[in-house]
C-alpha atoms as a PDB file:
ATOM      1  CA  UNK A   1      18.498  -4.879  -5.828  1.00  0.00           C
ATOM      2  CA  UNK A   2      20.222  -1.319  -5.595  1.00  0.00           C
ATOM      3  CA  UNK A   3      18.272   1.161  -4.609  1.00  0.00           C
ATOM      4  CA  UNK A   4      17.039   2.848  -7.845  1.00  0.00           C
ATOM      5  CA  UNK A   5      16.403  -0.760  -8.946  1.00  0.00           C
ATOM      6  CA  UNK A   6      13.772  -1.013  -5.831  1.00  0.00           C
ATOM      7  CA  UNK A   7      11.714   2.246  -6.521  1.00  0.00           C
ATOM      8  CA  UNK A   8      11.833   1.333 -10.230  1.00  0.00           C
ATOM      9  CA  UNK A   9      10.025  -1.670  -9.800  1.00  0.00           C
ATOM     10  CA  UNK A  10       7.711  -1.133  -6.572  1.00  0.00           C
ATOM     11  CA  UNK A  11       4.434  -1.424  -8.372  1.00  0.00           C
ATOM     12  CA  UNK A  12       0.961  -2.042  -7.082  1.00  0.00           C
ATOM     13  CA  UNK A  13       0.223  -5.586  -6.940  1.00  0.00           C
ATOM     14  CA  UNK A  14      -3.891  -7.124  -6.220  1.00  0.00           C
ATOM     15  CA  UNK A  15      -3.067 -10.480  -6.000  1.00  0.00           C
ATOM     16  CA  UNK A  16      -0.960 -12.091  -3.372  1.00  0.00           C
ATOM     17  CA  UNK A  17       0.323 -16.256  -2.876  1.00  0.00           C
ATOM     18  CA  UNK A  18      -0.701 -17.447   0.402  1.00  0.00           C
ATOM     19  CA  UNK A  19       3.365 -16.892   1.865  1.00  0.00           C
ATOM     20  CA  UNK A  20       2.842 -15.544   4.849  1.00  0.00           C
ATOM     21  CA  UNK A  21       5.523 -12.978   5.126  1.00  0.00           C
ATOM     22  CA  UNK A  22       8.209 -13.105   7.721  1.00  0.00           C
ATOM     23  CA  UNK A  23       8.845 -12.032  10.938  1.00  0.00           C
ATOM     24  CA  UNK A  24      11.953 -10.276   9.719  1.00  0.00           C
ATOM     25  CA  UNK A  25      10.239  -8.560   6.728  1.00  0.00           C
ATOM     26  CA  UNK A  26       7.410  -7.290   9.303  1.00  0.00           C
ATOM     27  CA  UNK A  27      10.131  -5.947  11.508  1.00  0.00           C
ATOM     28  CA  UNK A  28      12.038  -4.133   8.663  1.00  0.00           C
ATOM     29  CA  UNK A  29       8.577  -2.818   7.296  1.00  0.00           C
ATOM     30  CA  UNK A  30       7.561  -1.119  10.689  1.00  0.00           C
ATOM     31  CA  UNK A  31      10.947   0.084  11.188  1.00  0.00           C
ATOM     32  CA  UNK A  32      11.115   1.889   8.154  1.00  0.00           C
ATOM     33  CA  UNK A  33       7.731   3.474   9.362  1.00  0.00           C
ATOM     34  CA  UNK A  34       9.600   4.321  12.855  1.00  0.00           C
ATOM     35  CA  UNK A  35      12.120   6.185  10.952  1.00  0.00           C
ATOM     36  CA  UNK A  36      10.497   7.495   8.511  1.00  0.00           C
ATOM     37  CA  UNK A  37      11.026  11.423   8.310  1.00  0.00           C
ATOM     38  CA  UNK A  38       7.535  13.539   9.465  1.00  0.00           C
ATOM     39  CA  UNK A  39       7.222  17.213  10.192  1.00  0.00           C
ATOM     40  CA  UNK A  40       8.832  18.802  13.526  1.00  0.00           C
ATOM     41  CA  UNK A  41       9.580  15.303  14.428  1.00  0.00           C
ATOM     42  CA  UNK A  42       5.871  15.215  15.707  1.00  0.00           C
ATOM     43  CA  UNK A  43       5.323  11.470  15.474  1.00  0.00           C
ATOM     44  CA  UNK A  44       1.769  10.787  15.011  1.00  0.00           C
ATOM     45  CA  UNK A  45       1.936   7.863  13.433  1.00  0.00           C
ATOM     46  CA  UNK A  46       0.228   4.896  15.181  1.00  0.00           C
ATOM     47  CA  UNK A  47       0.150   1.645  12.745  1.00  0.00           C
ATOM     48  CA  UNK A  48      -2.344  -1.327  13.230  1.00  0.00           C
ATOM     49  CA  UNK A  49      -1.016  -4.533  12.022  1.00  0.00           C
ATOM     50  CA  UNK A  50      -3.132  -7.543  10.923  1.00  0.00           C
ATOM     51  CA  UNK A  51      -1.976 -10.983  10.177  1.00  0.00           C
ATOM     52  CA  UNK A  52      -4.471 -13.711  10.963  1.00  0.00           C
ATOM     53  CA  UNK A  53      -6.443 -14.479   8.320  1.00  0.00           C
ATOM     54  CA  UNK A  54      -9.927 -13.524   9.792  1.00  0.00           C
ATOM     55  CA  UNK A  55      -8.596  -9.719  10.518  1.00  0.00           C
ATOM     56  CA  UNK A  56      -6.849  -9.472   7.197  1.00  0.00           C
ATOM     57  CA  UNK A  57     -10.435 -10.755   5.461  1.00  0.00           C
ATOM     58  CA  UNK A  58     -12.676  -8.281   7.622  1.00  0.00           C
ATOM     59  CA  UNK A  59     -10.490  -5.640   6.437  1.00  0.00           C
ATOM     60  CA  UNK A  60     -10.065  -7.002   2.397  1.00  0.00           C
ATOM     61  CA  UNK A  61     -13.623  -6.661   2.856  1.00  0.00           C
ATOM     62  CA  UNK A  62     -14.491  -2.797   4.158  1.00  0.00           C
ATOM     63  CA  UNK A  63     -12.178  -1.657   1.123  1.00  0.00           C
ATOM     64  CA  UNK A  64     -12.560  -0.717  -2.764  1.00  0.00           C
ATOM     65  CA  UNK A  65      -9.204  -2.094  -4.537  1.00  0.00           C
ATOM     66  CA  UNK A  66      -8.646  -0.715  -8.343  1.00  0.00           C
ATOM     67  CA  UNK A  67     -11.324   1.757  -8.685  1.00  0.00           C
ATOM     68  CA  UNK A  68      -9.837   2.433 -12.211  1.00  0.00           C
ATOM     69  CA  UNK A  69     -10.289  -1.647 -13.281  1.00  0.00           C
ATOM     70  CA  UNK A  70     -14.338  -1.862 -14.320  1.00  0.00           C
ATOM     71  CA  UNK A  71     -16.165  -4.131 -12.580  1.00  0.00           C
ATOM     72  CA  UNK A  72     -14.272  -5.081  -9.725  1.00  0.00           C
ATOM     73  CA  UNK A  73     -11.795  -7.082 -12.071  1.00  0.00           C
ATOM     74  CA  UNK A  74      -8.595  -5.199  -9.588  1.00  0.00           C
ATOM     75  CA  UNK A  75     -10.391  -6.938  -6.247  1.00  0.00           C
ATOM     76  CA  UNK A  76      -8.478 -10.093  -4.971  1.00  0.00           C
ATOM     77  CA  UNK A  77      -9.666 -13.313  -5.501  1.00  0.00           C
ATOM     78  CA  UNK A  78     -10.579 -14.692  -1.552  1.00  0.00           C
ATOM     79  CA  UNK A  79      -7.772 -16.998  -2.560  1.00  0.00           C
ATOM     80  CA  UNK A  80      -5.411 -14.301  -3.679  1.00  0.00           C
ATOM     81  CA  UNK A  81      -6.091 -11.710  -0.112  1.00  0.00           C
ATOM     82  CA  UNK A  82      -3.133 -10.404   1.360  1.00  0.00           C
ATOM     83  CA  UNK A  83      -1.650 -12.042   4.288  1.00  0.00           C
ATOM     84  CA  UNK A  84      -0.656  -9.015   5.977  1.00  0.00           C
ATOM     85  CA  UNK A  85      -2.578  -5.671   6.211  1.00  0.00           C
ATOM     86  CA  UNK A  86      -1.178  -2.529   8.491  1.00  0.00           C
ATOM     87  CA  UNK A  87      -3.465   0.383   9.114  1.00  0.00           C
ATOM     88  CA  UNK A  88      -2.364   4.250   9.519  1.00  0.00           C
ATOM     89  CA  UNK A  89      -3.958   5.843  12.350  1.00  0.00           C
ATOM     90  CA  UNK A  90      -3.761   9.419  13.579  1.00  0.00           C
ATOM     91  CA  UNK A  91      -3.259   9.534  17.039  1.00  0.00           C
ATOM     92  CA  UNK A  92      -5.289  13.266  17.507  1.00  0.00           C
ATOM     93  CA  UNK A  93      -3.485  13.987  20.939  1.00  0.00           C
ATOM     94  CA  UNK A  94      -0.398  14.547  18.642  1.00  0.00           C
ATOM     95  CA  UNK A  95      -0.553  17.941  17.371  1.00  0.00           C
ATOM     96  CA  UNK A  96       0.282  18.597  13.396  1.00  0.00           C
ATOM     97  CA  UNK A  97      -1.663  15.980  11.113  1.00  0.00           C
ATOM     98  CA  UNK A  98      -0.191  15.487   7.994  1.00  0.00           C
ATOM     99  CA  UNK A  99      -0.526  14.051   4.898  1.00  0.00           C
ATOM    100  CA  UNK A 100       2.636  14.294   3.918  1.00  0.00           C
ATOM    101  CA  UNK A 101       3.768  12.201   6.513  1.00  0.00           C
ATOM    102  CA  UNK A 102       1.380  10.036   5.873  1.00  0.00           C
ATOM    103  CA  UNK A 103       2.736   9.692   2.111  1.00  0.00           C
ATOM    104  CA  UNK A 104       6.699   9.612   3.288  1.00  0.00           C
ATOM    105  CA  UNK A 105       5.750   6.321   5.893  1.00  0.00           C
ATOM    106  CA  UNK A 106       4.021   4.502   3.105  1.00  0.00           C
ATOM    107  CA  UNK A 107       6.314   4.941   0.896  1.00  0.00           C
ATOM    108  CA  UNK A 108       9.115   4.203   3.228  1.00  0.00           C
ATOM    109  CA  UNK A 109       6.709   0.551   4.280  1.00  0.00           C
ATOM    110  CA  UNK A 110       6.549  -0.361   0.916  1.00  0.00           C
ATOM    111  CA  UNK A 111      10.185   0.160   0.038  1.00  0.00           C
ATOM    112  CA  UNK A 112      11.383  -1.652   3.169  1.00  0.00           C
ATOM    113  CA  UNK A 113       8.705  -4.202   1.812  1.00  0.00           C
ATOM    114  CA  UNK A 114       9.382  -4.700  -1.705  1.00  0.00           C
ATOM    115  CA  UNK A 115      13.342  -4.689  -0.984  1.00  0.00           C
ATOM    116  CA  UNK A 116      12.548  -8.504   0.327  1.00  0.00           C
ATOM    117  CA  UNK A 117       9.923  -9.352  -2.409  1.00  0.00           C
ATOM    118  CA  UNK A 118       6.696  -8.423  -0.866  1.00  0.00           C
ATOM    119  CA  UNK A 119       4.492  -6.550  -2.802  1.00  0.00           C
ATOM    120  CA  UNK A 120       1.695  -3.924  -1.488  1.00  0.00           C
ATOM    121  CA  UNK A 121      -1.463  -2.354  -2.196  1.00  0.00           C
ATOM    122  CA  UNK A 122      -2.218   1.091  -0.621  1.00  0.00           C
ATOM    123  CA  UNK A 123      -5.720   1.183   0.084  1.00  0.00           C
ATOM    124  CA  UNK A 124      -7.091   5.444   0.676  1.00  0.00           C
ATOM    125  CA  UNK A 125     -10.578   4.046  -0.327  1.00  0.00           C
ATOM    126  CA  UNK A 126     -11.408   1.997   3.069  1.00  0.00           C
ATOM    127  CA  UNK A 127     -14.346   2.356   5.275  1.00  0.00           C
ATOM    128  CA  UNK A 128     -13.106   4.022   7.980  1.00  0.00           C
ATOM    129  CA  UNK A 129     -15.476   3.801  10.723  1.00  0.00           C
ATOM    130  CA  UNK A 130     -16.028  -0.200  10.454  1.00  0.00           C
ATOM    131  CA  UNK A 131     -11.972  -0.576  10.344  1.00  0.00           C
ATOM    132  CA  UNK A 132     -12.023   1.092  13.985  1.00  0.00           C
ATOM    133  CA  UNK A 133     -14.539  -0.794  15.074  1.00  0.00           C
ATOM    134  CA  UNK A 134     -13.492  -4.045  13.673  1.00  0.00           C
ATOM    135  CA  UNK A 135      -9.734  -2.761  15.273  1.00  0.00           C
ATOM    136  CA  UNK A 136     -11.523  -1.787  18.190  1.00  0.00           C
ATOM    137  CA  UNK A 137      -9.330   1.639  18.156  1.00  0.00           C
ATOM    138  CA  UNK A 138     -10.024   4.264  21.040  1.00  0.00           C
ATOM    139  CA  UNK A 139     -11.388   7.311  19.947  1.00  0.00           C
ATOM    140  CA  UNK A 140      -8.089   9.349  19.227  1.00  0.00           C
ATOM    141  CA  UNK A 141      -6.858   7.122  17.026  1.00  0.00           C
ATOM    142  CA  UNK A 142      -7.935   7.900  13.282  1.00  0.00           C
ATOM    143  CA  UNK A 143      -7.970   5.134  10.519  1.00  0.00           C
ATOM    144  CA  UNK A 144      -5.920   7.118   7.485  1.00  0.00           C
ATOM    145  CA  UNK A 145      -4.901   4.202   4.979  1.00  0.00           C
ATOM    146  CA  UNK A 146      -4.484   0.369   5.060  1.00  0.00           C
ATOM    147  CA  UNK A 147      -1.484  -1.483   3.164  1.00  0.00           C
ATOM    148  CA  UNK A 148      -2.308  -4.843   1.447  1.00  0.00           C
ATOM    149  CA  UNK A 149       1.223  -6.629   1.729  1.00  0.00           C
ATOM    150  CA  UNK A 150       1.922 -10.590   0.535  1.00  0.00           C
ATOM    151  CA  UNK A 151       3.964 -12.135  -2.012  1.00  0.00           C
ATOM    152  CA  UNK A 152       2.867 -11.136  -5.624  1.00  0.00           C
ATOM    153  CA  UNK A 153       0.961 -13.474  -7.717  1.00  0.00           C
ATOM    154  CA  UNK A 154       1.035 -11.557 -11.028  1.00  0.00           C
ATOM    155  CA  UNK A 155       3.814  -9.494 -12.414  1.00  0.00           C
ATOM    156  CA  UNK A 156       3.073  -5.251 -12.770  1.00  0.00           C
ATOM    157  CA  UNK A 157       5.260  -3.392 -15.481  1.00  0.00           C
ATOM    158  CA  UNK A 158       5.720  -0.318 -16.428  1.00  0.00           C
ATOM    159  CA  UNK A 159       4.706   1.275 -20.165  1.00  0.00           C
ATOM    160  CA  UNK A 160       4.887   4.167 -21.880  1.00  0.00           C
ATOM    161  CA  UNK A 161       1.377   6.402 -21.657  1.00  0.00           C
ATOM    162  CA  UNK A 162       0.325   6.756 -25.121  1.00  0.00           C
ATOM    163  CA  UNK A 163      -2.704   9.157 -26.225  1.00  0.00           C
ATOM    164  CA  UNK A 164      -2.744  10.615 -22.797  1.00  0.00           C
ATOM    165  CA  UNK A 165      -4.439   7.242 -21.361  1.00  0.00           C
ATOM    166  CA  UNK A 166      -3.569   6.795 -17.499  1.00  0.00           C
ATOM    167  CA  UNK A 167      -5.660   4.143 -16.529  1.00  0.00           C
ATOM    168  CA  UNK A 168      -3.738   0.550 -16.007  1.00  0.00           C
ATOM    169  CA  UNK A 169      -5.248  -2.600 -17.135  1.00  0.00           C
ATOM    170  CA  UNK A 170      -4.646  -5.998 -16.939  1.00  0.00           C
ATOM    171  CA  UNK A 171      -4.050  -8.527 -19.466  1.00  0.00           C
ATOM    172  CA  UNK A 172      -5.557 -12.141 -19.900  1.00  0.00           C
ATOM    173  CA  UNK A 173      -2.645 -13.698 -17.478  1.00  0.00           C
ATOM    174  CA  UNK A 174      -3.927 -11.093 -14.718  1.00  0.00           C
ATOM    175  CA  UNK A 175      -0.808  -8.961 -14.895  1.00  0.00           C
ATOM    176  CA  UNK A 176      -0.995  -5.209 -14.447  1.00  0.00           C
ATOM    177  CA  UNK A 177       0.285  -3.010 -17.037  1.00  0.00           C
ATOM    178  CA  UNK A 178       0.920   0.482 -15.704  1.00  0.00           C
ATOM    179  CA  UNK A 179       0.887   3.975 -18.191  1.00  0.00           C
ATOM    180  CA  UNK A 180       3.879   6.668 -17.282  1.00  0.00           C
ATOM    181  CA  UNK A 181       4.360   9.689 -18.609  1.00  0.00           C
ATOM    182  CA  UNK A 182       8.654   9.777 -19.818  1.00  0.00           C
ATOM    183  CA  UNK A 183      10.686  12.729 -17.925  1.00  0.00           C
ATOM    184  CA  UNK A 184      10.991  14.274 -21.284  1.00  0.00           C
ATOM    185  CA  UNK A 185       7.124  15.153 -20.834  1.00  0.00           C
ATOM    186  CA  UNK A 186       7.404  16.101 -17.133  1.00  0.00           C
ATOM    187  CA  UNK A 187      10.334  17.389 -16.170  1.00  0.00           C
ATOM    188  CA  UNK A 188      11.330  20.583 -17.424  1.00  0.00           C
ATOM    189  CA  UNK A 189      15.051  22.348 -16.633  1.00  0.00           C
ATOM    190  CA  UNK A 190      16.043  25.764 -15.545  1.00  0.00           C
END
């Protein structure tokens, strides 16, 4: 895939096959995180990565996936959990915490991610006390966000928002259909 064909089709995705993913892919995934750009090259980044199966469970379970999906319906099947969850942490002896890097690393992990066919979940709605305990993280490192990564086991599209209606859904094949405004209604020329 070329590049705009990547971010064009990096969608959410709940459900995961049990692939584990690769070596190679993990590699690629935390050096895109390495690399990533962050303000006055301050680095505060720390990343947790999970992969055995107990970890990645304890963690499925101390988050809330697809808050907008009623009644749990967006939560992964214990057959369908990720096999690989990373963790943001703040390391708090590194001056200048920022969300913004937080938001450039994910979206550099998920790029790196999705550019070998693993699909992600960022998780903001985790319990952030239990994950450092269940991590057993010293004190100056700072659960931010988890990433759900596997191989997809439903498809997520894009579709025009009609009626001003953001919320995604999912049909009866458990695919994800996901509302976007078109650049004619958000971009605006000067």
């Amino acid at each position: 895939m070329d590049v705009m064909e990547v971010l064009s089709t990096r969608r959410t995705f709940r459900a995961f096959t049990k692939q584990p993913v690769p070596e190679d892919v993990v590699a690629d995934i935390l050096e895109a995180a390495r690399t990533a750009n962050c303000g006055a090259n301050r680095q505060s980044l720390r990343y947790a990565v999970a992969r055995s199966k107990e970890v990645v469970d304890s963690l499925c379970e101390l988050t809330k996936w697809a808050a907008a999906i009623p009644d749990g319906a967006g939560t992964p099947a214990l057959d369908q959990r990720p096999t690989l969850y990373i963790v943001l942490l703040q390391d708090t002896t590194v001056g200048g915490y920022s969300d913004i890097d937080v938001g450039i690393a994910v979206a550099s992990m998920t790029t790196a991610a999705w550019a070998k066919g693993v699909g992600s979940c960022i998780i903001g709605t985790l319990h952030r006390e239990k994950t450092a305990e269940l991590l057993k993280l010293p004190e100056n490192l700072l659960v931010h966000t988890g990433i759900a990564f596997g191989y997809p086991a439903h498809k997520s599209t894009v579709v025009p928002l009609k009626d001003g209606k953001k919320n995604y859904w999912r049909d009866e094949n458990g695919d994800y259909f996901v509302p976007k405004y078109s650049l004619e209604e958000i971009v605006k020329y000067y």
